[in-house]
C-alpha atoms as a PDB file:
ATOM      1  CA  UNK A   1      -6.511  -8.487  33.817  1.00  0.00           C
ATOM      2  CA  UNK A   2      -7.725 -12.057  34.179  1.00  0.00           C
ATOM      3  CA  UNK A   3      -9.434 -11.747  30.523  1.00  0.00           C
ATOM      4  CA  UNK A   4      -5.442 -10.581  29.523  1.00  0.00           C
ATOM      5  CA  UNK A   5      -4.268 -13.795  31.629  1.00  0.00           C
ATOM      6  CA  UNK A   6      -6.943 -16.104  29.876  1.00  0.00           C
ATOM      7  CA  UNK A   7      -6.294 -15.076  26.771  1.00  0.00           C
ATOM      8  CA  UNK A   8      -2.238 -15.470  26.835  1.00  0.00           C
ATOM      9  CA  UNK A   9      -3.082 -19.246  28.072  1.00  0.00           C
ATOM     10  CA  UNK A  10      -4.870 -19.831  25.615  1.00  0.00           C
ATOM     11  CA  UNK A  11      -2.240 -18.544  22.693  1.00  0.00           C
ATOM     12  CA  UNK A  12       0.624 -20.788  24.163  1.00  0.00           C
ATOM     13  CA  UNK A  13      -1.619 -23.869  24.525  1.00  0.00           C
ATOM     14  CA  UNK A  14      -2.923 -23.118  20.864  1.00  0.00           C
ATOM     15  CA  UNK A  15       0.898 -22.574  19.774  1.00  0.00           C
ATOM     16  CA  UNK A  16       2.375 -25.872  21.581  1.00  0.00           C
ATOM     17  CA  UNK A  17      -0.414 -27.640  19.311  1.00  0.00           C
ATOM     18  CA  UNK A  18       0.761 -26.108  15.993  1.00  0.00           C
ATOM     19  CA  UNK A  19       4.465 -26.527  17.203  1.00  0.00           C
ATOM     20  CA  UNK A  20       3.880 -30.161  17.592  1.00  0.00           C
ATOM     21  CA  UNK A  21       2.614 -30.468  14.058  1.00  0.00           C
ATOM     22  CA  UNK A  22       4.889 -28.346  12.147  1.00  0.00           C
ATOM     23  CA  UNK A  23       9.156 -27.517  12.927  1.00  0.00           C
ATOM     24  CA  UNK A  24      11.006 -25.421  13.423  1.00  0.00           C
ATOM     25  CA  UNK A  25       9.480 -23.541  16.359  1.00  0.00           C
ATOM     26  CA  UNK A  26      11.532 -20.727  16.970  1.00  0.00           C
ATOM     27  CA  UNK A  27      11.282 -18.221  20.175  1.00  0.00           C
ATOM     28  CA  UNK A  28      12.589 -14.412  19.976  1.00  0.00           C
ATOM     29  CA  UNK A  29      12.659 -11.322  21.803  1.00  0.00           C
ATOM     30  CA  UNK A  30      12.057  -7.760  20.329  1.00  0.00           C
ATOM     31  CA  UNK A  31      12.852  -4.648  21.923  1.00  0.00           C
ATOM     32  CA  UNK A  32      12.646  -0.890  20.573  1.00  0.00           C
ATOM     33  CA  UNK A  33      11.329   2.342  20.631  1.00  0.00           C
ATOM     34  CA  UNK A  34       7.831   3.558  20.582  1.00  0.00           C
ATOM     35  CA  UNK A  35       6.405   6.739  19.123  1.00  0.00           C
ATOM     36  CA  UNK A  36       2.459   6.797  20.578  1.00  0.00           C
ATOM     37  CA  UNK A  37      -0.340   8.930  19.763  1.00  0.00           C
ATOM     38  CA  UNK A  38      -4.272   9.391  20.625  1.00  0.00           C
ATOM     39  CA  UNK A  39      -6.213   9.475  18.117  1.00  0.00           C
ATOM     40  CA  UNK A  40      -9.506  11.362  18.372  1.00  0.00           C
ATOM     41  CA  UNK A  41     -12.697  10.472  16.343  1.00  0.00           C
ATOM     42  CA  UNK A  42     -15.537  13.108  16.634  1.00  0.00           C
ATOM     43  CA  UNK A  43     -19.367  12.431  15.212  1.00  0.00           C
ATOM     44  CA  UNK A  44     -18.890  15.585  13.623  1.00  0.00           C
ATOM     45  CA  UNK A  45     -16.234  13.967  11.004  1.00  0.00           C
ATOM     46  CA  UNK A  46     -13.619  16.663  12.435  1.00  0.00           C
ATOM     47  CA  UNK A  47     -11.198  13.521  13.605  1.00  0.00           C
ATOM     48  CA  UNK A  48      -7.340  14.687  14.579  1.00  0.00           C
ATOM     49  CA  UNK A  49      -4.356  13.229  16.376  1.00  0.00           C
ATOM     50  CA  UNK A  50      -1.780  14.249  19.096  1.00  0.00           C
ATOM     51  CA  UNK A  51       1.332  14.404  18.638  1.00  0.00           C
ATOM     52  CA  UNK A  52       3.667  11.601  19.257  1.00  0.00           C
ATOM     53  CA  UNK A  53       5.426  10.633  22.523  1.00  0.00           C
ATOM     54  CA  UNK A  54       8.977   8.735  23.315  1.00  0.00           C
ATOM     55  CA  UNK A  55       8.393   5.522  25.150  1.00  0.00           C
ATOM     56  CA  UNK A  56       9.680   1.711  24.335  1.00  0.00           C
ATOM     57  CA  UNK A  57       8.056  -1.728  24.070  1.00  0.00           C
ATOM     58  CA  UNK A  58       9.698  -4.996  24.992  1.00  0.00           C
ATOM     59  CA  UNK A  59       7.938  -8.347  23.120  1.00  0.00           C
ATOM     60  CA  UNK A  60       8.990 -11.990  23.326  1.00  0.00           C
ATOM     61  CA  UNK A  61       7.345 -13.891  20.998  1.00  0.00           C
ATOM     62  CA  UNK A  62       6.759 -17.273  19.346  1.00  0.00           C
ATOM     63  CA  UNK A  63       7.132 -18.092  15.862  1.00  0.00           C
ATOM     64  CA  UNK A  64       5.309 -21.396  14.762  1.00  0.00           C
ATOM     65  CA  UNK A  65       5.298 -22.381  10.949  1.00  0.00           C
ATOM     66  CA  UNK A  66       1.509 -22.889   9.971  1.00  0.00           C
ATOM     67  CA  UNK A  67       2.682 -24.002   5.947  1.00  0.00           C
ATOM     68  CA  UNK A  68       5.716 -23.183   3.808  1.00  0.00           C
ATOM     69  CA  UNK A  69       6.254 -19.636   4.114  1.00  0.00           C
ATOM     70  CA  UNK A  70       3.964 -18.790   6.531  1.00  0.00           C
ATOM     71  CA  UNK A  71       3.572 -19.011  10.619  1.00  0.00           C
ATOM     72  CA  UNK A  72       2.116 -17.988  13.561  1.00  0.00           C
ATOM     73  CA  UNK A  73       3.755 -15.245  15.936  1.00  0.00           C
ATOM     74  CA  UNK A  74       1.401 -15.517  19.755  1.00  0.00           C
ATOM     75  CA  UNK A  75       3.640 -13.227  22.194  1.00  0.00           C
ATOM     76  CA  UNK A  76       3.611 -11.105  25.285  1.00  0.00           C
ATOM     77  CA  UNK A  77       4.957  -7.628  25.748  1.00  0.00           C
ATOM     78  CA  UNK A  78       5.230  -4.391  27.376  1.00  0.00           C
ATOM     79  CA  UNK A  79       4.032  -2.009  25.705  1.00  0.00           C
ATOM     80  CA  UNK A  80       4.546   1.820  26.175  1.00  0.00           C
ATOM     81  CA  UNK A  81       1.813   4.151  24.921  1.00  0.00           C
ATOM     82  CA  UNK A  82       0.296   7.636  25.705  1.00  0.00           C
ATOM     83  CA  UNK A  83       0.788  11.065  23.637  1.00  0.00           C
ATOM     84  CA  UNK A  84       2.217  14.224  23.630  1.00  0.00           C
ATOM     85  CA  UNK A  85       0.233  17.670  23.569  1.00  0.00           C
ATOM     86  CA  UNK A  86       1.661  21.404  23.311  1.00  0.00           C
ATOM     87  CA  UNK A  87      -0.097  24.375  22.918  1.00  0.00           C
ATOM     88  CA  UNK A  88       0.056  28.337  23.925  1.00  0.00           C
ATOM     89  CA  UNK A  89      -2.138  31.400  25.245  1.00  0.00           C
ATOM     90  CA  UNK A  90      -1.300  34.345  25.788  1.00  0.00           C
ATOM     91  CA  UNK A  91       2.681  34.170  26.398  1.00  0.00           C
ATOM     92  CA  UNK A  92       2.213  30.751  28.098  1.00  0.00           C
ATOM     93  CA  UNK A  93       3.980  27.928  26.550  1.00  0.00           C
ATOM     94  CA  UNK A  94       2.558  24.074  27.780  1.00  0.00           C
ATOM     95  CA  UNK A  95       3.370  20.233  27.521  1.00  0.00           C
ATOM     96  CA  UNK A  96       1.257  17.663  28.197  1.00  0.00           C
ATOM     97  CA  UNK A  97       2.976  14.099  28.367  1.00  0.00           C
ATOM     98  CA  UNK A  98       1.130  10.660  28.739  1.00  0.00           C
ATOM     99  CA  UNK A  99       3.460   7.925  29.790  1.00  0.00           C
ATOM    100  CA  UNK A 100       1.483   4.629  30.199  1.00  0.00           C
ATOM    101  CA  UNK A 101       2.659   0.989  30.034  1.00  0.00           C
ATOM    102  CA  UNK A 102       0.104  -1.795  28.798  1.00  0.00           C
ATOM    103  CA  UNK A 103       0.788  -5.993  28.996  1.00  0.00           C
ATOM    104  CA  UNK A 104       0.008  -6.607  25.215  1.00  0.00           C
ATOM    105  CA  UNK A 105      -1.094  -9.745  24.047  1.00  0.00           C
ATOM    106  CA  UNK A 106      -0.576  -9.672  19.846  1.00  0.00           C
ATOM    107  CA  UNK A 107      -0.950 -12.954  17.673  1.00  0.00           C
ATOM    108  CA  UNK A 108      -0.137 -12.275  14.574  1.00  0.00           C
ATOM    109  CA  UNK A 109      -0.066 -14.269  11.095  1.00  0.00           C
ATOM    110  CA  UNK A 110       3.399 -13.820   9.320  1.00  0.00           C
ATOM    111  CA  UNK A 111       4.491 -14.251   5.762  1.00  0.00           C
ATOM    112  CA  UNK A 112       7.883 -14.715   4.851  1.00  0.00           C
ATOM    113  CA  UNK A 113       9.537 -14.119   1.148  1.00  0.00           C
ATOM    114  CA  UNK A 114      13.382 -14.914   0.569  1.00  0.00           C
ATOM    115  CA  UNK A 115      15.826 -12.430  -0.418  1.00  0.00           C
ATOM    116  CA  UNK A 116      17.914 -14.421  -2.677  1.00  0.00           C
ATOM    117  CA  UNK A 117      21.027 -16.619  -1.204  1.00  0.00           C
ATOM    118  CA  UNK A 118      21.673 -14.885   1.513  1.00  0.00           C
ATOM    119  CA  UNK A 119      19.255 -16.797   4.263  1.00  0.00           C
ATOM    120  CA  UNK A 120      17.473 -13.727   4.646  1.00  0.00           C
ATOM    121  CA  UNK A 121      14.222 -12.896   4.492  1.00  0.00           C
ATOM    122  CA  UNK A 122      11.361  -9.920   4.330  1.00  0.00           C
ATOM    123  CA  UNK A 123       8.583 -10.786   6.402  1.00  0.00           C
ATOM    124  CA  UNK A 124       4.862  -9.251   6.453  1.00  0.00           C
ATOM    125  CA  UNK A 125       2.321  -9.716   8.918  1.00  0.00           C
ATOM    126  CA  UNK A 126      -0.757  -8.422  10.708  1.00  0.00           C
ATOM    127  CA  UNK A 127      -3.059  -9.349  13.756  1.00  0.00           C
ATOM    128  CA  UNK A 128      -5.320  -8.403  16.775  1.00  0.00           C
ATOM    129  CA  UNK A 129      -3.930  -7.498  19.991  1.00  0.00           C
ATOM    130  CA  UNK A 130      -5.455  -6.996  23.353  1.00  0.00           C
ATOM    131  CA  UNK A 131      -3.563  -5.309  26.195  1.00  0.00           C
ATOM    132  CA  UNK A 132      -4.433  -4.190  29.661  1.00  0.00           C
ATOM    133  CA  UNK A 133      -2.985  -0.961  31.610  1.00  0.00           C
ATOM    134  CA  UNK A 134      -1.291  -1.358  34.419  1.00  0.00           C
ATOM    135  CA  UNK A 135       0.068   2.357  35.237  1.00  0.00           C
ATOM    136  CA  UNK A 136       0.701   5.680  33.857  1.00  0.00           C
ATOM    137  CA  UNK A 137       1.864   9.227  34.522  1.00  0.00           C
ATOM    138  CA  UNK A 138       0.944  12.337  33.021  1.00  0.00           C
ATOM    139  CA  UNK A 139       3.574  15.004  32.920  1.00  0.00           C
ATOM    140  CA  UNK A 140       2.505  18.819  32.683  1.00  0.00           C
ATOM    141  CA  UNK A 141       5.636  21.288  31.612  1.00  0.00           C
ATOM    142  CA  UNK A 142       4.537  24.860  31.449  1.00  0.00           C
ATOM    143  CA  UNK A 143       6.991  27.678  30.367  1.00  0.00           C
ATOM    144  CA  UNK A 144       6.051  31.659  30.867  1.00  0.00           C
ATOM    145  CA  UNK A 145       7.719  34.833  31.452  1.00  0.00           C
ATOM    146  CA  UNK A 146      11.603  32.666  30.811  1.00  0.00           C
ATOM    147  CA  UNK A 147      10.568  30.176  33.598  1.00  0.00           C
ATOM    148  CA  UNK A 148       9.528  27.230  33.734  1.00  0.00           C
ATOM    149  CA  UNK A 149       7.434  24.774  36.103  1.00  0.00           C
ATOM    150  CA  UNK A 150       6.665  20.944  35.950  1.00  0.00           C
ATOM    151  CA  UNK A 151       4.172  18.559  37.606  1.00  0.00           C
ATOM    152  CA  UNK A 152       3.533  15.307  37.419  1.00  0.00           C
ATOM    153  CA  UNK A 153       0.366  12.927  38.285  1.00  0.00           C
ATOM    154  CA  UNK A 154      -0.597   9.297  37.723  1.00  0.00           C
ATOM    155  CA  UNK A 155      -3.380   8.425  35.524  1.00  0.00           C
ATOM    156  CA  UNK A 156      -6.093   6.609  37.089  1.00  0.00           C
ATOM    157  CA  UNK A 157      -7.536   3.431  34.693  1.00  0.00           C
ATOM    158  CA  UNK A 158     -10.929   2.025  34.592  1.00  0.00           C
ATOM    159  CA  UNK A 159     -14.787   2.832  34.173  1.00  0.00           C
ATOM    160  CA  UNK A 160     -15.335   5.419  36.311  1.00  0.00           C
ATOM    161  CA  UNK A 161     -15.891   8.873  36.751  1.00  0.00           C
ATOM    162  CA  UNK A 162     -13.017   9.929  38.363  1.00  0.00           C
ATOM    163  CA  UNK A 163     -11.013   7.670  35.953  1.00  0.00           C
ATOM    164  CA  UNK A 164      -8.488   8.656  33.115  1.00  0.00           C
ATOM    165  CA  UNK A 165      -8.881   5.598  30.785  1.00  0.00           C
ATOM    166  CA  UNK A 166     -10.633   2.568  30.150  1.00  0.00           C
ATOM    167  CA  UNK A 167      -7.633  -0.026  31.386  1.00  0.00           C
ATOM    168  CA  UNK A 168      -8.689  -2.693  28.427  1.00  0.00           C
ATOM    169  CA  UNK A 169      -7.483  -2.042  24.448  1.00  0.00           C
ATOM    170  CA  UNK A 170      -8.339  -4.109  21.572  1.00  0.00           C
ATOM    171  CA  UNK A 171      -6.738  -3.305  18.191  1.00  0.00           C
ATOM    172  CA  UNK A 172      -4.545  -4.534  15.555  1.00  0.00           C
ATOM    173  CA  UNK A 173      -0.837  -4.495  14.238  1.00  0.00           C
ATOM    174  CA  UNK A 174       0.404  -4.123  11.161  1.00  0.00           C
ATOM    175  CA  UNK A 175       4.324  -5.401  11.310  1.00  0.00           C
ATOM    176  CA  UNK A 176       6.659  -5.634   8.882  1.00  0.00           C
ATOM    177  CA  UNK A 177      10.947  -5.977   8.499  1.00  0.00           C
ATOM    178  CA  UNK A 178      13.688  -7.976   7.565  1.00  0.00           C
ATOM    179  CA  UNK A 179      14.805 -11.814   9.266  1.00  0.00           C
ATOM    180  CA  UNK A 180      18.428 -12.330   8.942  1.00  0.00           C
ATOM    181  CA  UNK A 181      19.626 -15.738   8.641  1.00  0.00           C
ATOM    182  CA  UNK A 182      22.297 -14.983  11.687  1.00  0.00           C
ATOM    183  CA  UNK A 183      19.054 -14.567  13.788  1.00  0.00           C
ATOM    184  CA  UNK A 184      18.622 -10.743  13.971  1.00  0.00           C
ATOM    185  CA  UNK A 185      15.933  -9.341  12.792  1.00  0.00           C
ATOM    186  CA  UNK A 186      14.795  -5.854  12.435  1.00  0.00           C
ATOM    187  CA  UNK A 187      11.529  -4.241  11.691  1.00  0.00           C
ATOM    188  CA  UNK A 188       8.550  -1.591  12.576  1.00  0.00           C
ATOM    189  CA  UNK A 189       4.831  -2.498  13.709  1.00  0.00           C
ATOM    190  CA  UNK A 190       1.868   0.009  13.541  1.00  0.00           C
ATOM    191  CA  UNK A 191      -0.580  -0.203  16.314  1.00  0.00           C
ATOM    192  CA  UNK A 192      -3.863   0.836  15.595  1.00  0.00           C
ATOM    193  CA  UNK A 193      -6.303   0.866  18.318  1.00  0.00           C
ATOM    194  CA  UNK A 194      -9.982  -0.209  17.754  1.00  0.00           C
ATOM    195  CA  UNK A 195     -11.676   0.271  21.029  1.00  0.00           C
ATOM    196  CA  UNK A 196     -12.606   3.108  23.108  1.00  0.00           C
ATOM    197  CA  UNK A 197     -10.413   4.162  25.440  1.00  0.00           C
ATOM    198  CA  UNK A 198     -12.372   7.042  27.358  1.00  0.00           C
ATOM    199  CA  UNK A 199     -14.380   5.769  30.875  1.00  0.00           C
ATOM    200  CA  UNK A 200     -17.582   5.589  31.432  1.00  0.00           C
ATOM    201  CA  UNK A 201     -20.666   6.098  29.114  1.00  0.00           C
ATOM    202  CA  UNK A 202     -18.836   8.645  26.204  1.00  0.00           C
ATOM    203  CA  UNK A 203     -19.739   6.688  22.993  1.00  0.00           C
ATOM    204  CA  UNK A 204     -21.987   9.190  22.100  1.00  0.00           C
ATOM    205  CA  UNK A 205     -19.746  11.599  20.551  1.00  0.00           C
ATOM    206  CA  UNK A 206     -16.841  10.010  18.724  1.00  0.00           C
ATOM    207  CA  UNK A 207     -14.140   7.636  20.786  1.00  0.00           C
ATOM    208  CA  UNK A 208     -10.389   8.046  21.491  1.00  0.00           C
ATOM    209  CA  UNK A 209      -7.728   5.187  20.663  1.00  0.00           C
ATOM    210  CA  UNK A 210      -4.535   4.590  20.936  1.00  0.00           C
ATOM    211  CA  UNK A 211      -2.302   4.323  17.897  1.00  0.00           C
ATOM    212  CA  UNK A 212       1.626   2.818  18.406  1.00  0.00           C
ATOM    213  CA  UNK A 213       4.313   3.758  15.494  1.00  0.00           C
ATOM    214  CA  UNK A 214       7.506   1.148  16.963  1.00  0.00           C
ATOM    215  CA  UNK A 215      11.177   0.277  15.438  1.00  0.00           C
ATOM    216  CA  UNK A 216      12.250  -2.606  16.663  1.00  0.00           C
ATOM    217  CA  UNK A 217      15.566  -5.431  16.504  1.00  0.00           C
ATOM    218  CA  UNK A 218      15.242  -8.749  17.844  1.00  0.00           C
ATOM    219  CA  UNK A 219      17.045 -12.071  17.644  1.00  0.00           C
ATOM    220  CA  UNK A 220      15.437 -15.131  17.035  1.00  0.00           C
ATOM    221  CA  UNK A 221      16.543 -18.638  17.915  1.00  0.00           C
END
């Protein structure tokens, strides 16, 4: 968490110095829905991925022009992630739901094309991201015989052995939509996660990561 706290310090004292170089710094805030997966990665080559989950993310962000058509975007959001699971054996139906919620740091690099008279514009951009856990639930639904049961338990982050996750990501977004000249914007980012996300010493045989499909709207001022 302090490496999360470090590192958001340092994109807002980096962004006041471009801001007081270039204008016009503008601030926004972006908030949609999340569709999250794990992705697996086996030595083997035999890599496959969950299904997708419902969750949300919630960003505020900075965007600092670097040259003409171009900026900077530091932020800080909440970010929902986790997966969905379902399988069946022998007349037994079962769901598997991760819920967990990270504090995402993204800083992304922007580029910005007009769409004719209208003030608005499509916008492109990609960046690294770091992010931090800070809880999660795993839901279990399991339906046999025309009933049902559910449970629920939280998901334990860190290094450990009776751990869940690793409670530090490290990835990068892929972002793209449109930037209306009234101040809306809407768009969709791709989260792909780069690090390992499975405790303790597992890097022998493949890694798990997180990947993050999000539609988003936001208004920029």
């Amino acid at each position: 968490m302090r490496k999360i706290i470090l590192l958001a310090a340092v994109t807002l004292i980096g962004g006041a110095a471009i801001a007081q170089s270039t204008s016009p710094t503008k601030f926004g805030l972006k908030v949609g829905i999340a569709l999250p997966k794990y992705h697996f990665t086996n030595t083997d080559g035999d890599d496959y991925e969950t299904e997708a989950n419902t969750n949300f993310n919630v960003t505020g962000y900075a965007d600092l022009p670097i040259a003409s058509g171009f900026s900077v975007q530091p932020g800080i959001s909440l970010q929902g992630k986790g997966s969905k699971t379902t399988g069946s054996a022998f007349g037994v139906n079962g769901v598997s739901k991760d819920n967990s919620l990270y504090v995402e740091i993204p800083v992304n690099l922007v580029g910005k094309v007009p769409l004719g008279v209208t003030g608005a514009s499509l916008y492109l951009g990609a960046g690294p991201y770091a992010a931090f856990a800070v809880s999660g639930e795993r839901k279990l639904t399991v339906e046999s015989g025309g009933s049902s049961s559910e449970s629920t338990s939280d998901l334990n982050f860190g290094n450990g052995d009776n751990d869940d996750f690793k409670s530090g990501d490290f990835g990068v977004n892929i972002l793209g939509g449109i930037q209306l000249n009234s101040g809306f914007n809407f768009g969709a980012n791709y989260g792909i996660g780069l690090s390992d996300i499975r405790p303790g010493n597992n890097n022998d045989n493949g890694k798990i990561t997180n990947r993050v499909l999000s539609f988003n709207v936001g208004y920029s001022f």
